[in-house]
C-alpha atoms as a PDB file:
ATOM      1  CA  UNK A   1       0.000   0.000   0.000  1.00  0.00           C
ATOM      2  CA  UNK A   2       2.891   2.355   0.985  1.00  0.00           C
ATOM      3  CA  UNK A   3       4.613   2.156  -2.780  1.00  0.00           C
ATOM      4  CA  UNK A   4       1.391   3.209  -4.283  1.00  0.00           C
ATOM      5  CA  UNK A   5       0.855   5.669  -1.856  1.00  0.00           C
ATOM      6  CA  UNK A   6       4.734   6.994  -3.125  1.00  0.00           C
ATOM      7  CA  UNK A   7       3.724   6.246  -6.726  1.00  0.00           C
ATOM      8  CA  UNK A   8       0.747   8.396  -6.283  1.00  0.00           C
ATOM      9  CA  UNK A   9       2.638  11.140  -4.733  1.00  0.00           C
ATOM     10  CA  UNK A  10       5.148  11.831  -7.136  1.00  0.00           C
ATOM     11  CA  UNK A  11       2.415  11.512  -9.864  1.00  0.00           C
ATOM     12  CA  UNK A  12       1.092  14.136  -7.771  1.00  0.00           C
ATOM     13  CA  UNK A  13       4.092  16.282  -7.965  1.00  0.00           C
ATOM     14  CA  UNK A  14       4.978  15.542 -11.332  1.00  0.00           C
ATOM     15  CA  UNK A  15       1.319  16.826 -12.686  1.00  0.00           C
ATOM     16  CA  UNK A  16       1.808  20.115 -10.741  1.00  0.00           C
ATOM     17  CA  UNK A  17       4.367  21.096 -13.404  1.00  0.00           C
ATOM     18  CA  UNK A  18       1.805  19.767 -16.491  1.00  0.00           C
ATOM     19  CA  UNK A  19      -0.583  22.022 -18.579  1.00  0.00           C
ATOM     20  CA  UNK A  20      -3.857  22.780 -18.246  1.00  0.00           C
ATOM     21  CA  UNK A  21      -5.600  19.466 -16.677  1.00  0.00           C
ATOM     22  CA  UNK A  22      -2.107  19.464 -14.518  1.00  0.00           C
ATOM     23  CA  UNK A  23      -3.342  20.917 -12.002  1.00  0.00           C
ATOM     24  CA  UNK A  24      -6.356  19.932 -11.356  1.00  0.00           C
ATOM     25  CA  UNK A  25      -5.053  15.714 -11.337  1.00  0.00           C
ATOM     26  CA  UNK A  26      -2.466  17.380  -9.195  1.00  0.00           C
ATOM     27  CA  UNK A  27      -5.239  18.146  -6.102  1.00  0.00           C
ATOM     28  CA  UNK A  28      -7.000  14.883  -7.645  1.00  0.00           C
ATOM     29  CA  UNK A  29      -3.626  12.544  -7.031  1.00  0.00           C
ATOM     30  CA  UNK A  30      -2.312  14.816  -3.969  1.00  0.00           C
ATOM     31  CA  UNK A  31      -5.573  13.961  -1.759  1.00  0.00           C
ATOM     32  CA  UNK A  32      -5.291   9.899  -2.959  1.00  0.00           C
ATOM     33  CA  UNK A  33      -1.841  10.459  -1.725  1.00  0.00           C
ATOM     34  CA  UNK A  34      -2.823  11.612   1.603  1.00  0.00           C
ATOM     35  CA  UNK A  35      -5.603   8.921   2.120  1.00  0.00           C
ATOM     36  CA  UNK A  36      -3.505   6.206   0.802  1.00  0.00           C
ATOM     37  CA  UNK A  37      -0.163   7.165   2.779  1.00  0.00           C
ATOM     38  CA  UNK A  38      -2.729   7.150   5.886  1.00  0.00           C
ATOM     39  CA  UNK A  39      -3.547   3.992   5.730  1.00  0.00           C
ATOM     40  CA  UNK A  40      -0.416   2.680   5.137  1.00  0.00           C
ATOM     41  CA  UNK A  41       1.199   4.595   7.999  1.00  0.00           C
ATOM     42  CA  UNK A  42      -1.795   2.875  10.625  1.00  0.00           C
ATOM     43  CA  UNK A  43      -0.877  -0.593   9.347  1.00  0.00           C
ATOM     44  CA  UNK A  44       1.058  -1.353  12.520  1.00  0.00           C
ATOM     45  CA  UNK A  45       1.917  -4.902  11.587  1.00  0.00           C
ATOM     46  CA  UNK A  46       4.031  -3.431   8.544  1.00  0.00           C
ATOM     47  CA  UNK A  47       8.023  -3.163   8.809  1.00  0.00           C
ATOM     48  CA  UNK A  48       9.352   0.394   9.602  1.00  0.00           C
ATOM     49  CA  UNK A  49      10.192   0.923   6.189  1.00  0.00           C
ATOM     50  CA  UNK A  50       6.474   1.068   4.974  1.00  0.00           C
ATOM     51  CA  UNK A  51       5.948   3.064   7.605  1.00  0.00           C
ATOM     52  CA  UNK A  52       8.246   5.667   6.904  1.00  0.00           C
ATOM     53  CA  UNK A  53       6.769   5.389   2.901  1.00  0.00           C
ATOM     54  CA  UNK A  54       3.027   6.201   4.211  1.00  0.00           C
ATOM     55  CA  UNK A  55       4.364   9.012   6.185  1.00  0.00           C
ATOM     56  CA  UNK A  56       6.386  10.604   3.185  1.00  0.00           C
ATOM     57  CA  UNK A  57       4.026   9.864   1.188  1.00  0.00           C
ATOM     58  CA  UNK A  58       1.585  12.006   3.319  1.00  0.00           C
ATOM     59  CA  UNK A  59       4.143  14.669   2.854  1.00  0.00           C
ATOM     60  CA  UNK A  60       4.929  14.174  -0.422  1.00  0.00           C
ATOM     61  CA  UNK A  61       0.619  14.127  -1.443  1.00  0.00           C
ATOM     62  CA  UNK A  62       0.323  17.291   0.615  1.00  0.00           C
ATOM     63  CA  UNK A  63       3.140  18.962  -1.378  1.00  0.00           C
ATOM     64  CA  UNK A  64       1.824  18.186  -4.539  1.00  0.00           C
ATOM     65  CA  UNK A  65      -1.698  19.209  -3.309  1.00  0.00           C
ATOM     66  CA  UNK A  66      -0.597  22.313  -2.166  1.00  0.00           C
ATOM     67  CA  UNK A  67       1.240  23.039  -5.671  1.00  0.00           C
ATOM     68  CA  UNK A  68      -1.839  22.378  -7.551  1.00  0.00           C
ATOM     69  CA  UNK A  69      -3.475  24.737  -4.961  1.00  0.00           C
ATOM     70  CA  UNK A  70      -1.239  27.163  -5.840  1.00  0.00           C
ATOM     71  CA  UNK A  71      -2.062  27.191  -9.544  1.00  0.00           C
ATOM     72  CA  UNK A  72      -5.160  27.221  -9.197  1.00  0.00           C
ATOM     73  CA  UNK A  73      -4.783  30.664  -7.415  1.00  0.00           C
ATOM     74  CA  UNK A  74      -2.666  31.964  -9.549  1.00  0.00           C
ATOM     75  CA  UNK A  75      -5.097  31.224 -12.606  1.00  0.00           C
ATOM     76  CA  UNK A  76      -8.020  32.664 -10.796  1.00  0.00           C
ATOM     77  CA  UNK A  77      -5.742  35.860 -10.423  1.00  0.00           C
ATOM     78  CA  UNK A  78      -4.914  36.258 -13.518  1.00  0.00           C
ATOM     79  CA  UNK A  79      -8.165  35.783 -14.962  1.00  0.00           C
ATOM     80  CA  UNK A  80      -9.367  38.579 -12.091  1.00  0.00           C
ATOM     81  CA  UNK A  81      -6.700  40.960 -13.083  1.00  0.00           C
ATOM     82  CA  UNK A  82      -7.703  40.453 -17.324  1.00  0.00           C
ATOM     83  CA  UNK A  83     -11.169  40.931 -16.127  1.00  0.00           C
ATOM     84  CA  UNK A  84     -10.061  44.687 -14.787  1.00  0.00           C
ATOM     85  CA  UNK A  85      -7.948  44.988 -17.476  1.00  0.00           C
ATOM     86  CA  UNK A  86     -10.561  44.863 -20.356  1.00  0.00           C
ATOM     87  CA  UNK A  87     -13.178  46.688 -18.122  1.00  0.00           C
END
């Protein structure tokens, strides 16, 4: 569960940076990152090293969600500030 939880996260990362639909697969993948990273952190039977995977890729998800987040905002501003522009 932990190495798709990873797999997810970078995914997440990684379509921060794409075009237009980037961003919003980047929230989409970022929150599957977070859920799945959960539950692979709360599998206390699991070695350490799955563990630690769940947890970064908590961290990793949020990062990526965050990015997309960011876009987002940053689109919405721009189309506010052509919306002043033109009148």
């Amino acid at each position: 569960m932990s190495r798709i939880a990873l797999i997810v996260a970078l995914g997440a990362v990684v379509a921060s940076g794409l075009p237009s639909p980037g961003l919003f697969l980047a929230l989409g993948l970022g929150t599957a990152a977070i859920g799945t990273g959960w539950v692979g952190y709360r599998r206390a039977r699991d070695p350490g090293f799955s563990r630690l995977a769940g947890a970064a890729a908590i961290t990793i998800g949020a990062i990526g969600s965050l990015l997309g987040g960011l876009r987002v905002a940053l689109a919405l501003a721009a189309i506010d500030h052509l919306d002043r522009m033109l009148g």
